[in-house]
PDB file of N, CA and C in Angstrom:
ATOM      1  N   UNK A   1      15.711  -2.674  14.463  1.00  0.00           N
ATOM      2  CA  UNK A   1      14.449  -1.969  14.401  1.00  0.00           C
ATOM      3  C   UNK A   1      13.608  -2.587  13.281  1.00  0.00           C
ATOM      4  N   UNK A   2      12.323  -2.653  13.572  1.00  0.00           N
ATOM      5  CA  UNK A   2      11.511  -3.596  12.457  1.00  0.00           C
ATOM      6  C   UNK A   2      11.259  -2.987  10.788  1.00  0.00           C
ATOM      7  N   UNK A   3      11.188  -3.400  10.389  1.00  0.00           N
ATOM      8  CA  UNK A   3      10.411  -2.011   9.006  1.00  0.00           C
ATOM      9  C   UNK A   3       9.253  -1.320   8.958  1.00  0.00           C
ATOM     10  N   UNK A   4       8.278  -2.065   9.823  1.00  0.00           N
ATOM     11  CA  UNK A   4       7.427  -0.806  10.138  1.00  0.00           C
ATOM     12  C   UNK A   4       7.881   0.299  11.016  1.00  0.00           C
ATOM     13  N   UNK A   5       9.217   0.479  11.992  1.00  0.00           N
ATOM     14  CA  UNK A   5       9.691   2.078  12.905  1.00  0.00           C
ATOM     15  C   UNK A   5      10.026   2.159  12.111  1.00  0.00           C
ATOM     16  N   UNK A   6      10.671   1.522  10.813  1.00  0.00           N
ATOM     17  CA  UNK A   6      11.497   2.124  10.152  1.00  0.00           C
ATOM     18  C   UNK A   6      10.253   3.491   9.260  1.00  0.00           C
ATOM     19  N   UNK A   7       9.067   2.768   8.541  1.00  0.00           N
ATOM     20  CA  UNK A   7       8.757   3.844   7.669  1.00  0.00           C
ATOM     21  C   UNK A   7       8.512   4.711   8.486  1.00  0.00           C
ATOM     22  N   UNK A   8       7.928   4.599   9.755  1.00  0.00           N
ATOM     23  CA  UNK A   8       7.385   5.680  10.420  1.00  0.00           C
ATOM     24  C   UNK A   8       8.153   6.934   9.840  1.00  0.00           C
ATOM     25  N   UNK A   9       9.225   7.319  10.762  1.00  0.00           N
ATOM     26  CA  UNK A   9      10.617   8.418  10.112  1.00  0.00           C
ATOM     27  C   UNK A   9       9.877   9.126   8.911  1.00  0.00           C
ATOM     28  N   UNK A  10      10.050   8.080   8.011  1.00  0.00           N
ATOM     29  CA  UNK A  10       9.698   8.604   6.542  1.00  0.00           C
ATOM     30  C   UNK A  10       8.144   9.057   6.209  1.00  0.00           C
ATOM     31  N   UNK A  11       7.384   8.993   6.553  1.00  0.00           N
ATOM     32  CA  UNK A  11       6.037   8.940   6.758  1.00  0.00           C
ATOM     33  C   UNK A  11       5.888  10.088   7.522  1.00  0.00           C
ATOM     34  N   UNK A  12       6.870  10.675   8.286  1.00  0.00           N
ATOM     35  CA  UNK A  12       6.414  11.714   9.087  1.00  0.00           C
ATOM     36  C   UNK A  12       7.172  12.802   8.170  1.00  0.00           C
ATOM     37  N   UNK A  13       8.517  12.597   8.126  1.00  0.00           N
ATOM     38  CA  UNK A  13       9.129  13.702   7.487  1.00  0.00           C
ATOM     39  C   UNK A  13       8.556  13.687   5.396  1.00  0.00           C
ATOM     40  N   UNK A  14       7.761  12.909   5.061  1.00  0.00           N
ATOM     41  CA  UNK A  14       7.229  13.254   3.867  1.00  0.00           C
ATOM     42  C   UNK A  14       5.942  13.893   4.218  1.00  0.00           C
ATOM     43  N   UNK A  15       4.996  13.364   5.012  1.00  0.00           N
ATOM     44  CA  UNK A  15       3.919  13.924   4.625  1.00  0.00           C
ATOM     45  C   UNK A  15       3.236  14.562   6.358  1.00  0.00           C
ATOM     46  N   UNK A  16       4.033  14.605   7.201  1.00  0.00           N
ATOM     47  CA  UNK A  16       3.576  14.839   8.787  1.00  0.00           C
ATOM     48  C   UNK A  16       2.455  14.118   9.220  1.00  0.00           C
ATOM     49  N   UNK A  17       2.492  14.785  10.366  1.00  0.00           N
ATOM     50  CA  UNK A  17       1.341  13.614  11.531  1.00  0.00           C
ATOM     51  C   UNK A  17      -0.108  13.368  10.939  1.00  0.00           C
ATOM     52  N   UNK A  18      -0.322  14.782  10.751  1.00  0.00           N
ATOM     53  CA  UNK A  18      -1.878  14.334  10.107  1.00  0.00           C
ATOM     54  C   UNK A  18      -2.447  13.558   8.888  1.00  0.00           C
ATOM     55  N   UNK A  19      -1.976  13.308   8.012  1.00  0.00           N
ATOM     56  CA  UNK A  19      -1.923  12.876   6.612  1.00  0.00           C
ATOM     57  C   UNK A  19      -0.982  11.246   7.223  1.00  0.00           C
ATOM     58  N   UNK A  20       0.259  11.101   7.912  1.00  0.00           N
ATOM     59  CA  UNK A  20       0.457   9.929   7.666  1.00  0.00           C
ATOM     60  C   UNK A  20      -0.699   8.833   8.975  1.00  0.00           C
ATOM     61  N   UNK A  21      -1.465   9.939   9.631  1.00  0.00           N
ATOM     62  CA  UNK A  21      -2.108   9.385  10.478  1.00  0.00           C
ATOM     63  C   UNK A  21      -3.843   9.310  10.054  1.00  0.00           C
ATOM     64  N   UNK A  22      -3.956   9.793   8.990  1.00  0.00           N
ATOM     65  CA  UNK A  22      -5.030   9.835   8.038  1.00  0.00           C
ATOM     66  C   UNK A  22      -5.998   8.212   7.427  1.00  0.00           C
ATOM     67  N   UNK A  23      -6.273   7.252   8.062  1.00  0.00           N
ATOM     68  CA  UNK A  23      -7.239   6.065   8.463  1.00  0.00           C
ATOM     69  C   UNK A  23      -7.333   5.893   6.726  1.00  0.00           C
ATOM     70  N   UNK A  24      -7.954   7.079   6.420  1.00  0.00           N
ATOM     71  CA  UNK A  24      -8.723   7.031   4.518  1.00  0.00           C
ATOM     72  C   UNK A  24      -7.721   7.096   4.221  1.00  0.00           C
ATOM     73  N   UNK A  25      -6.658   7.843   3.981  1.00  0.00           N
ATOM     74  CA  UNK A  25      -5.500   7.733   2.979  1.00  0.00           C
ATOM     75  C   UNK A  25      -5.046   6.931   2.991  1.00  0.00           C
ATOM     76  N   UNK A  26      -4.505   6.810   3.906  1.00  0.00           N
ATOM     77  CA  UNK A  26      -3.673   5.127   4.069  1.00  0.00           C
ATOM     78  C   UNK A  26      -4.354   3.743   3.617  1.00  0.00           C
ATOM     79  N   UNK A  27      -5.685   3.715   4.026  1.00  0.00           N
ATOM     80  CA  UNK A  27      -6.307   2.550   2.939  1.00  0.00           C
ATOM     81  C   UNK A  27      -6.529   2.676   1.847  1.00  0.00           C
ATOM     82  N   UNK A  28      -6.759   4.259   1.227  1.00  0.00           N
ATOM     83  CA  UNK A  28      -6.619   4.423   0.124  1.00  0.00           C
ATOM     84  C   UNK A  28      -5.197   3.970  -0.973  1.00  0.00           C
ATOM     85  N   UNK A  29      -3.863   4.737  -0.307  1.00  0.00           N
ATOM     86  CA  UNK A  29      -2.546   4.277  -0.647  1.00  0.00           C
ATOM     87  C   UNK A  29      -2.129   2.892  -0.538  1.00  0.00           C
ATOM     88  N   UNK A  30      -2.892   2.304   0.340  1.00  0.00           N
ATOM     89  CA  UNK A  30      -2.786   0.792   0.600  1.00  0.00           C
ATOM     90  C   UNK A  30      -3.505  -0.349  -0.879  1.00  0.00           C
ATOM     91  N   UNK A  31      -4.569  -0.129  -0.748  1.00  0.00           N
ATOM     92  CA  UNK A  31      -5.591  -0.425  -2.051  1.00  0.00           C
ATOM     93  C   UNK A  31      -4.608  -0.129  -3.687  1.00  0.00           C
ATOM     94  N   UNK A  32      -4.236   1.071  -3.490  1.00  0.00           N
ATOM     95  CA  UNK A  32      -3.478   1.269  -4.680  1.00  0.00           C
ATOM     96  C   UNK A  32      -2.472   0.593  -5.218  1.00  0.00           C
ATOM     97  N   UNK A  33      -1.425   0.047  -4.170  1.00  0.00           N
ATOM     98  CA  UNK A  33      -0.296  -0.085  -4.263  1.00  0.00           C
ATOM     99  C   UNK A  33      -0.511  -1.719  -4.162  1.00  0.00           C
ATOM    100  N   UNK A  34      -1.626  -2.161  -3.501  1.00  0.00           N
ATOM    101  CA  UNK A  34      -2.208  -3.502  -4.158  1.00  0.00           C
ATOM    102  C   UNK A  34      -2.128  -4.122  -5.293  1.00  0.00           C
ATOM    103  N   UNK A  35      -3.279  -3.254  -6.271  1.00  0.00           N
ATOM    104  CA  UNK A  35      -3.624  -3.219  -7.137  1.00  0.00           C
ATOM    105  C   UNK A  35      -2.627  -3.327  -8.302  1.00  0.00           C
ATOM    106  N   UNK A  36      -1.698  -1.961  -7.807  1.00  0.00           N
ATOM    107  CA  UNK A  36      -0.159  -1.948  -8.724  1.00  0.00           C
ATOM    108  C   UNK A  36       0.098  -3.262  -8.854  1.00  0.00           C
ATOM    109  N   UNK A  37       0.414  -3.908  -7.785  1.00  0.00           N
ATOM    110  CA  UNK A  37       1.255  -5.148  -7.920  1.00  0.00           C
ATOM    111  C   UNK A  37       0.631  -6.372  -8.246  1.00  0.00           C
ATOM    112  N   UNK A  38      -0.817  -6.541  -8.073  1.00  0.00           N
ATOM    113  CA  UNK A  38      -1.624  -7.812  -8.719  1.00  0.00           C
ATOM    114  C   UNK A  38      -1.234  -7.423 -10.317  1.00  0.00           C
ATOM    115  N   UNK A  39      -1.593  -6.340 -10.787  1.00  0.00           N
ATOM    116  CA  UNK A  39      -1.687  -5.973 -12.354  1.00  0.00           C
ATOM    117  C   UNK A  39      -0.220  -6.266 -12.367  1.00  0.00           C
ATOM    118  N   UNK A  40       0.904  -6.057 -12.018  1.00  0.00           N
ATOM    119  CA  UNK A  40       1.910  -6.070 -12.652  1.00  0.00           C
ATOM    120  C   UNK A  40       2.205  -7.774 -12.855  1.00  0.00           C
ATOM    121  N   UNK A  41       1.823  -8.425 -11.400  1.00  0.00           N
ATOM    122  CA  UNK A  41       2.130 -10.358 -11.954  1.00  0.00           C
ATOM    123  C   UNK A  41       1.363 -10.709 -12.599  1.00  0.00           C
ATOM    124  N   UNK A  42      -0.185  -9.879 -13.637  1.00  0.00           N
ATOM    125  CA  UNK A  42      -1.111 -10.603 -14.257  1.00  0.00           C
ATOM    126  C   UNK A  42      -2.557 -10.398 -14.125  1.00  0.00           C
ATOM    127  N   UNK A  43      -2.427  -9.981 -12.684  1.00  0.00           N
ATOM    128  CA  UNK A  43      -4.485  -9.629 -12.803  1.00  0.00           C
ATOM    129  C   UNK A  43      -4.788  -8.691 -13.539  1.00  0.00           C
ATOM    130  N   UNK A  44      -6.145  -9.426 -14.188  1.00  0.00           N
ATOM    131  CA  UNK A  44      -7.040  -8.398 -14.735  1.00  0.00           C
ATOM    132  C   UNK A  44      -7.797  -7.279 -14.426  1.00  0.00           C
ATOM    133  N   UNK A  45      -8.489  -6.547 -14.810  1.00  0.00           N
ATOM    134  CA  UNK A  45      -9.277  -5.609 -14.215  1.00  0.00           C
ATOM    135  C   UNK A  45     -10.545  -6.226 -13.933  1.00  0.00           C
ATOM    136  N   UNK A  46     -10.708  -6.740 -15.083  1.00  0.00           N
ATOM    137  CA  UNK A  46     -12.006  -7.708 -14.511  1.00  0.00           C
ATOM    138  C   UNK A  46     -12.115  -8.767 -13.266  1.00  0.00           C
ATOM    139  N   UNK A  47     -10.379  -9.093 -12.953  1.00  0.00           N
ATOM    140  CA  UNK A  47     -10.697  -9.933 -11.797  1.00  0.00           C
ATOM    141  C   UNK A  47     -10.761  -9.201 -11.028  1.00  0.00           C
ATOM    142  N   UNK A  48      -9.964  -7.858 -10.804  1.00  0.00           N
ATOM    143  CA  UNK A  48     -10.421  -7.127  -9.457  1.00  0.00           C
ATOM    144  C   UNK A  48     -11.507  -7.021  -8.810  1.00  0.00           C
ATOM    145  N   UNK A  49     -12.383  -6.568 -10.277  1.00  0.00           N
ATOM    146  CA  UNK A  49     -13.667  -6.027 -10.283  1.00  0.00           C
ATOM    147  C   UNK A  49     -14.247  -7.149  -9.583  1.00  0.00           C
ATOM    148  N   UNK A  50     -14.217  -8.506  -9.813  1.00  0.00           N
ATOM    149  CA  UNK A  50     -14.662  -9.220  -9.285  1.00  0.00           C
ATOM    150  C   UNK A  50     -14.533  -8.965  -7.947  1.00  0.00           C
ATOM    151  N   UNK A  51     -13.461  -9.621  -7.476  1.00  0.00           N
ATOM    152  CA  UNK A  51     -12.563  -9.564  -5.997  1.00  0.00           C
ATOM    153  C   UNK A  51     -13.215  -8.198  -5.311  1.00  0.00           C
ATOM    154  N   UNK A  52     -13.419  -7.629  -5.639  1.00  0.00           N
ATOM    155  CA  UNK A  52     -13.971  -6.204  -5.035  1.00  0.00           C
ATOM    156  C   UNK A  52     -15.544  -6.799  -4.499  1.00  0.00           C
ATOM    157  N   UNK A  53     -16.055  -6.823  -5.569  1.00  0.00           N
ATOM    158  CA  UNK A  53     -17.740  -7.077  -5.116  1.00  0.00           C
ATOM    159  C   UNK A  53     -17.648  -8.709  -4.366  1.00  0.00           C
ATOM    160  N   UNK A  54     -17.147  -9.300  -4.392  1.00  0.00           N
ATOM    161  CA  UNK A  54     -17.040 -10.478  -3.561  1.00  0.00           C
ATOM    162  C   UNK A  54     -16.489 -10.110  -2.204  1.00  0.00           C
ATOM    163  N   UNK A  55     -15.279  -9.550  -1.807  1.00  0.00           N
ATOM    164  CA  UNK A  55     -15.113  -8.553  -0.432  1.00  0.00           C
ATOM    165  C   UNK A  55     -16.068  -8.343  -0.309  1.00  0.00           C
ATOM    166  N   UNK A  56     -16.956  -7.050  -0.908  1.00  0.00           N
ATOM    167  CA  UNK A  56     -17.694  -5.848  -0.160  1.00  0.00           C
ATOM    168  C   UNK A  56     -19.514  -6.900  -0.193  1.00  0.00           C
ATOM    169  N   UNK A  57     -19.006  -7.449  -0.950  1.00  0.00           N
ATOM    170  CA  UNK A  57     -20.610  -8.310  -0.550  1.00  0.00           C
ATOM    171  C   UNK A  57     -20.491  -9.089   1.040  1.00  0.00           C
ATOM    172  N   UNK A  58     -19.422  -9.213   1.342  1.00  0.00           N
ATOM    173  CA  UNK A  58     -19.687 -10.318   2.791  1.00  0.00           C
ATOM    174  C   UNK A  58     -19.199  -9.546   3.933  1.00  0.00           C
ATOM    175  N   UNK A  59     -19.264 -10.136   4.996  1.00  0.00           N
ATOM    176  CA  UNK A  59     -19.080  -9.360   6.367  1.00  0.00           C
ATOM    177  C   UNK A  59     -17.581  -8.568   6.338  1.00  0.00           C
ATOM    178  N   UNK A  60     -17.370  -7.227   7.094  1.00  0.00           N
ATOM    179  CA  UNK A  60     -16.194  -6.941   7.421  1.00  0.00           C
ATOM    180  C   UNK A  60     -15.531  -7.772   8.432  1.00  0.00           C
ATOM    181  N   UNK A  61     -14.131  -8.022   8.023  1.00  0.00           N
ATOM    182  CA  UNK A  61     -13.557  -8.619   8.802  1.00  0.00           C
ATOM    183  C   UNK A  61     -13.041  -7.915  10.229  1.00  0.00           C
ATOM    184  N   UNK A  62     -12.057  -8.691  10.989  1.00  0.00           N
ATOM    185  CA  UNK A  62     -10.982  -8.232  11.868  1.00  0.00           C
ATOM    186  C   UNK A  62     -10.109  -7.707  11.303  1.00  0.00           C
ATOM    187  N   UNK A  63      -9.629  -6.026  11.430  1.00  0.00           N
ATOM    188  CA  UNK A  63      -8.489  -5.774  11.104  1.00  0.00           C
ATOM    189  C   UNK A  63      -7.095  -6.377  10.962  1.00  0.00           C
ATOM    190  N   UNK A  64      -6.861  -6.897  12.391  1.00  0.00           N
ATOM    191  CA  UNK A  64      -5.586  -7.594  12.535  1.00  0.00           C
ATOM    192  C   UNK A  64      -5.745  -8.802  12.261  1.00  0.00           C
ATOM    193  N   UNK A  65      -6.467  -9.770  12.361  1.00  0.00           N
ATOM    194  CA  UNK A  65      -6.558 -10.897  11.374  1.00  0.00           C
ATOM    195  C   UNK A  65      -5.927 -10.692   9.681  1.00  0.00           C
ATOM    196  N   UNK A  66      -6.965  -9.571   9.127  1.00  0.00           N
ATOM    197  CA  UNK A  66      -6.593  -8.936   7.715  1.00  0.00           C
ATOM    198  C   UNK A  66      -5.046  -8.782   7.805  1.00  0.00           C
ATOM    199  N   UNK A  67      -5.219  -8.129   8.577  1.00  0.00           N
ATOM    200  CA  UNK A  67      -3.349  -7.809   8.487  1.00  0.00           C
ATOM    201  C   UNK A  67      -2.454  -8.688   8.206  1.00  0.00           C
ATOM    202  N   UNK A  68      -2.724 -10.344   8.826  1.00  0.00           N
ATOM    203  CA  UNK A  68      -2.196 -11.206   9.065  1.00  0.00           C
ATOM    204  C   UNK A  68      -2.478 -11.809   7.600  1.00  0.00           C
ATOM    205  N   UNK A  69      -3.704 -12.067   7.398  1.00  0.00           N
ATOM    206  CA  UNK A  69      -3.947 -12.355   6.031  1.00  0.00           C
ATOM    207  C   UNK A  69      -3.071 -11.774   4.908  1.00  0.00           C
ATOM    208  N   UNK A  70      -3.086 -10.336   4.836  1.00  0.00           N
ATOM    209  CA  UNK A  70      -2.423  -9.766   3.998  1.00  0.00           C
ATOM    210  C   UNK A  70      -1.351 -10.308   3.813  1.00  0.00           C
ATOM    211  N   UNK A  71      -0.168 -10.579   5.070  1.00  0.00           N
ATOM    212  CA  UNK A  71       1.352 -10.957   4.787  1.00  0.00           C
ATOM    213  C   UNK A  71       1.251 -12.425   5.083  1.00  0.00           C
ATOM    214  N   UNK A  72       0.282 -13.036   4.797  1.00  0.00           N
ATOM    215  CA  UNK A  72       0.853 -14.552   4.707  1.00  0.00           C
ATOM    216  C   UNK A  72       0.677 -14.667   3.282  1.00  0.00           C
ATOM    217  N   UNK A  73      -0.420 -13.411   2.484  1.00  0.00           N
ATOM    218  CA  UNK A  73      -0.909 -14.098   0.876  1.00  0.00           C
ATOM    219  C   UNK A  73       0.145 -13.283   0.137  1.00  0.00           C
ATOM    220  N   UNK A  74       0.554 -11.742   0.668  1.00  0.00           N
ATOM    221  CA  UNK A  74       1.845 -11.335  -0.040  1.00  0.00           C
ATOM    222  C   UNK A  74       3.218 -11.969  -0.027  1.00  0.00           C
ATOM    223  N   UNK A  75       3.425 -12.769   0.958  1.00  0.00           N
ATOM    224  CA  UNK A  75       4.420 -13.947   0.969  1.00  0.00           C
ATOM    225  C   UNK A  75       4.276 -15.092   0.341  1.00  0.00           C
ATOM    226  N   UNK A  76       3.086 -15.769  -0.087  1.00  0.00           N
ATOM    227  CA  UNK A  76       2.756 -16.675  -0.982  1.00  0.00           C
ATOM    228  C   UNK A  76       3.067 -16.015  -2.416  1.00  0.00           C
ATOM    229  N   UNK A  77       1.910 -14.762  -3.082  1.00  0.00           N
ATOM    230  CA  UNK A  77       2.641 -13.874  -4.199  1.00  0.00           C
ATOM    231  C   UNK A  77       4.008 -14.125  -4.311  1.00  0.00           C
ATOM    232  N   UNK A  78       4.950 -13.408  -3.110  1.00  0.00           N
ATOM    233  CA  UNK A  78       6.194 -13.654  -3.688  1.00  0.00           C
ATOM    234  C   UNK A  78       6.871 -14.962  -3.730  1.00  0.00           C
ATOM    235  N   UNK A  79       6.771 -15.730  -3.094  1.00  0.00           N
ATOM    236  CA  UNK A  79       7.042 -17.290  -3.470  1.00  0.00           C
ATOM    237  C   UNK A  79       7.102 -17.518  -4.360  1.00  0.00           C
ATOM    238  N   UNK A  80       5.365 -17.437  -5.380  1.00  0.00           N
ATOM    239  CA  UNK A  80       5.213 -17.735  -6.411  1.00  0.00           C
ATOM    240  C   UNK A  80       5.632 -17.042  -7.838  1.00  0.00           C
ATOM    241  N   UNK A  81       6.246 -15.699  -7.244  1.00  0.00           N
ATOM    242  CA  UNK A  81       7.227 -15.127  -8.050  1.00  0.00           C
ATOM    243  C   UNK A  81       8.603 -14.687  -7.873  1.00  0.00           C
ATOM    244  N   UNK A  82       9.016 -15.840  -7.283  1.00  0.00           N
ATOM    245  CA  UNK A  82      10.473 -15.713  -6.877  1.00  0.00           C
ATOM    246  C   UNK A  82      10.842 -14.200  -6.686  1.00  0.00           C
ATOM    247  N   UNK A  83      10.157 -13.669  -5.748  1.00  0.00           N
ATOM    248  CA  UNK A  83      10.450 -12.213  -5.208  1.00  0.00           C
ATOM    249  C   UNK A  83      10.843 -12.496  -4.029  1.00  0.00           C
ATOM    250  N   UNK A  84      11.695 -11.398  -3.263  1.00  0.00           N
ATOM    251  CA  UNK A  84      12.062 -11.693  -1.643  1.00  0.00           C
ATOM    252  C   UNK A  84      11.391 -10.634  -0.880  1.00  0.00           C
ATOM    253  N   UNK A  85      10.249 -10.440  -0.747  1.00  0.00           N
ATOM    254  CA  UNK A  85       9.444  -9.366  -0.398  1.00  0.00           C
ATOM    255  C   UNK A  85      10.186  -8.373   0.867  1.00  0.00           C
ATOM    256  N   UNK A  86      11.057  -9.002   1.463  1.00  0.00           N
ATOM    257  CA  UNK A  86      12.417  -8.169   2.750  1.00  0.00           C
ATOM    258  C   UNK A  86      13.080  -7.228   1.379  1.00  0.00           C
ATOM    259  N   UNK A  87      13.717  -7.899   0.222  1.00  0.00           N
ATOM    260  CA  UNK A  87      14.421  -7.505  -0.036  1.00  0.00           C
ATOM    261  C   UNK A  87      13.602  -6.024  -1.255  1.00  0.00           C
ATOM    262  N   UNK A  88      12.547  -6.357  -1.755  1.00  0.00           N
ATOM    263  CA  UNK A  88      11.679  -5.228  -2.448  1.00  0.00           C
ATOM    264  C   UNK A  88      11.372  -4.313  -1.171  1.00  0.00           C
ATOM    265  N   UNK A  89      11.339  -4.758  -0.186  1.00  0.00           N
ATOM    266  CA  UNK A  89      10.735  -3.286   1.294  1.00  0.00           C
ATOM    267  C   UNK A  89      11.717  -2.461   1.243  1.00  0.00           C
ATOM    268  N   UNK A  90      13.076  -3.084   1.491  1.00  0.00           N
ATOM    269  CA  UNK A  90      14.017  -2.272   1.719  1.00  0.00           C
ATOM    270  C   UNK A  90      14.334  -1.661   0.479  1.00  0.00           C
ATOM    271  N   UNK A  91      14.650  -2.229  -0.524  1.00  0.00           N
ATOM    272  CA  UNK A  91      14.862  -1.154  -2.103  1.00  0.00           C
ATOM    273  C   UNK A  91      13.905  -0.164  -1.643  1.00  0.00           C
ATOM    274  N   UNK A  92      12.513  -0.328  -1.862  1.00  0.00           N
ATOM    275  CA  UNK A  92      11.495   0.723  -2.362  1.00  0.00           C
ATOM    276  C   UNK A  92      11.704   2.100  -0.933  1.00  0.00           C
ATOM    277  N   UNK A  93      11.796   1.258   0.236  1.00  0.00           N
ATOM    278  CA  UNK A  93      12.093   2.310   1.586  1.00  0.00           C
ATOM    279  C   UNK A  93      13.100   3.375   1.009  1.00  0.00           C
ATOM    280  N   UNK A  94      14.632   2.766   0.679  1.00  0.00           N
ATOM    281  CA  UNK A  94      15.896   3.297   0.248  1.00  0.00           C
ATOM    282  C   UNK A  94      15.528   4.550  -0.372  1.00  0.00           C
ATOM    283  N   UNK A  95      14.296   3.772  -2.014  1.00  0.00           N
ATOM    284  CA  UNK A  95      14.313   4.641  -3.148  1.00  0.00           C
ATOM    285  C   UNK A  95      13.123   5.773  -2.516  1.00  0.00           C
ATOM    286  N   UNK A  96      12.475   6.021  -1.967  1.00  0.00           N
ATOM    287  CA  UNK A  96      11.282   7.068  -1.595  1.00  0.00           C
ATOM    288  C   UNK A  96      11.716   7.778  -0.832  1.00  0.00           C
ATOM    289  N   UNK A  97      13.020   7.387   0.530  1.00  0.00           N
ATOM    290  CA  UNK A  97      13.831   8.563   0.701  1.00  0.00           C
ATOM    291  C   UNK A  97      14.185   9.727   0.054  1.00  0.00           C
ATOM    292  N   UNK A  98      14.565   8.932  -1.451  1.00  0.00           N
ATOM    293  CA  UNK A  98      15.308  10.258  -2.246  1.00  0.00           C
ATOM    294  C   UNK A  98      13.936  10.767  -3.000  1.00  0.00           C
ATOM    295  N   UNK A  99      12.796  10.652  -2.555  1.00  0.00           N
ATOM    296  CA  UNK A  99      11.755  11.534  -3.967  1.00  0.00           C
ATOM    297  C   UNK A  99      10.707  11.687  -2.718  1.00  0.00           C
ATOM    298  N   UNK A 100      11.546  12.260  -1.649  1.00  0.00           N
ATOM    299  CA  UNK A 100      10.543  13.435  -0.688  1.00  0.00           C
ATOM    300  C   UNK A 100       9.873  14.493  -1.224  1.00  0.00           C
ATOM    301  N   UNK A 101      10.593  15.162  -1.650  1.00  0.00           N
ATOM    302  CA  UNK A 101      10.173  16.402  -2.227  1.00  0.00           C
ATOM    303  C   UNK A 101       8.595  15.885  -3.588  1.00  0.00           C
ATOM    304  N   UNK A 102       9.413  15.487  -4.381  1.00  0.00           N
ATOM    305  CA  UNK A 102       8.405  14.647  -5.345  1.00  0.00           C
ATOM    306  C   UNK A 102       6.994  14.070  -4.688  1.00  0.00           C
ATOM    307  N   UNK A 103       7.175  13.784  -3.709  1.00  0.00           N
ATOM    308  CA  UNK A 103       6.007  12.731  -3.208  1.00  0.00           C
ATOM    309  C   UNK A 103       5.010  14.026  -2.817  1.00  0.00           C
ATOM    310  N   UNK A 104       5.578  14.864  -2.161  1.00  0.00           N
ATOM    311  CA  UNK A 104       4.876  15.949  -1.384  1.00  0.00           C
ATOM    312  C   UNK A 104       4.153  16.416  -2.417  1.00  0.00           C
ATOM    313  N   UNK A 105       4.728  17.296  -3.415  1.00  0.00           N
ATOM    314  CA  UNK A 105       4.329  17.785  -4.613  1.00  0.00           C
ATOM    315  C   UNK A 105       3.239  17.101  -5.061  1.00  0.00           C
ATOM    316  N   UNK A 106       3.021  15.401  -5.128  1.00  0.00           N
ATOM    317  CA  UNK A 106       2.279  14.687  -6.056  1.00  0.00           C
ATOM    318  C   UNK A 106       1.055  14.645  -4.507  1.00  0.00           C
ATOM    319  N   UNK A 107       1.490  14.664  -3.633  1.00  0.00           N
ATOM    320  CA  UNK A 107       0.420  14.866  -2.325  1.00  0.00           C
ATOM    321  C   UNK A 107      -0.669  16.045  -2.360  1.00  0.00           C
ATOM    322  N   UNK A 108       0.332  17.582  -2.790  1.00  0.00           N
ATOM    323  CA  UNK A 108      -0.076  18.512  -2.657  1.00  0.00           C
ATOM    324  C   UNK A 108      -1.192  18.592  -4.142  1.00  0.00           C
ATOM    325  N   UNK A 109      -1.335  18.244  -4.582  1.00  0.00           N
ATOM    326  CA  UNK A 109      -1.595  18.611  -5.980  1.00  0.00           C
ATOM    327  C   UNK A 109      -3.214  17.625  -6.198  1.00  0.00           C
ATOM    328  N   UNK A 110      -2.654  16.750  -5.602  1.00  0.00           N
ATOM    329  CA  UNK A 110      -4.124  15.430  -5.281  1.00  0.00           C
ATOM    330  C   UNK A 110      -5.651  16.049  -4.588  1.00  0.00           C
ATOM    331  N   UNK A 111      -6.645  16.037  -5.297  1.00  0.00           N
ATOM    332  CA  UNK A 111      -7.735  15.795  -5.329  1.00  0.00           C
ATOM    333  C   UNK A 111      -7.884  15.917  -3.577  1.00  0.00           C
ATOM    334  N   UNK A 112      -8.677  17.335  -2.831  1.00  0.00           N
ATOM    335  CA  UNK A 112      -8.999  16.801  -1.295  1.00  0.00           C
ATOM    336  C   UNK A 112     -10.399  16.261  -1.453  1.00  0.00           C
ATOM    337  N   UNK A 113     -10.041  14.733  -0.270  1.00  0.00           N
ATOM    338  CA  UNK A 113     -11.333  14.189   0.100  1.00  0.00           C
ATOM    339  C   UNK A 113     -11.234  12.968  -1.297  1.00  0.00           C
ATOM    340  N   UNK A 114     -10.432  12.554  -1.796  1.00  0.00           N
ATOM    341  CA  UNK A 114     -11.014  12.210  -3.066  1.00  0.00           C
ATOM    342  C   UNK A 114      -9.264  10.390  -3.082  1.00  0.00           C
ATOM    343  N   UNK A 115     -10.041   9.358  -3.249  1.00  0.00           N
ATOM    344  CA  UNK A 115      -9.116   8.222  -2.959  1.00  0.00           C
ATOM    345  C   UNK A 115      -7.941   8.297  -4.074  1.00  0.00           C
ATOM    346  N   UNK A 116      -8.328   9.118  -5.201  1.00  0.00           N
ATOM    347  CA  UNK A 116      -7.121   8.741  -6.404  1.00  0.00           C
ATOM    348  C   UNK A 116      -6.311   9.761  -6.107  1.00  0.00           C
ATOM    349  N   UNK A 117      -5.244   9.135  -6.762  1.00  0.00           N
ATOM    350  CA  UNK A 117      -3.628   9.909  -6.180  1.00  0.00           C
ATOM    351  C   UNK A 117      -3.696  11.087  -7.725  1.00  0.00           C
ATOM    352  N   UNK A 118      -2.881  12.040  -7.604  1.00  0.00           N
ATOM    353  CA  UNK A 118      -2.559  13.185  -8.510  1.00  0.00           C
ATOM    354  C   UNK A 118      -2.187  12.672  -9.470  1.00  0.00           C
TER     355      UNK A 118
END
């Protein structure tokens, strides 16, 4: 089974249909968890800042192109930091199993309508 059926499962039994089927959240949680990980190998805030207004200044793309984009440049990232990006999916999948409860809580508590997490 691939790792995307896999989160599904988890995605439903943390946060149910509506919320894990939620378009804004999910790019919101997506964006975030970006961000986490540029800052953690080194980007600045200022380069974001950049990278942001350089995106949003030019045309929207193709989703699934993006998509594709995404995991050929997060596979380059990890290359270039001797990460095994299979092997961080499956840890982080493993570890968010056990902090259901936790996640909900930090769900429930979050700002409605609003992109930042609790």
């Amino acid at each position: 089974m691939t790792f995307q059926k896999r989160v599904k499962p988890w995605m439903t039994v943390c946060f149910g249909e509506q919320i894990s089927n939620d378009v804004d959240e999910r790019n919101h949680r997506f964006l975030e968890e970006a961000l986490e990980l540029v800052q953690s190998t080194g980007c600045t805030q200022s380069e974001a800042h950049q990278l942001v207004d350089y995106v949003f200044g030019g045309p929207v793309g193709d989703p699934v192109q993006e998509v594709g984009g995404v995991m050929v440049t997060l596979a380059a990232l990890c290359l270039a930091q001797q990460m095994d990006m299979h092997d961080a999916g499956e840890c982080e999948l493993a570890r968010i199993w056990t902090k259901v409860e936790q996640i909900r809580e930090k769900q429930a508590a979050k700002p409605r309508h609003s992109p930042l997490p609790a």
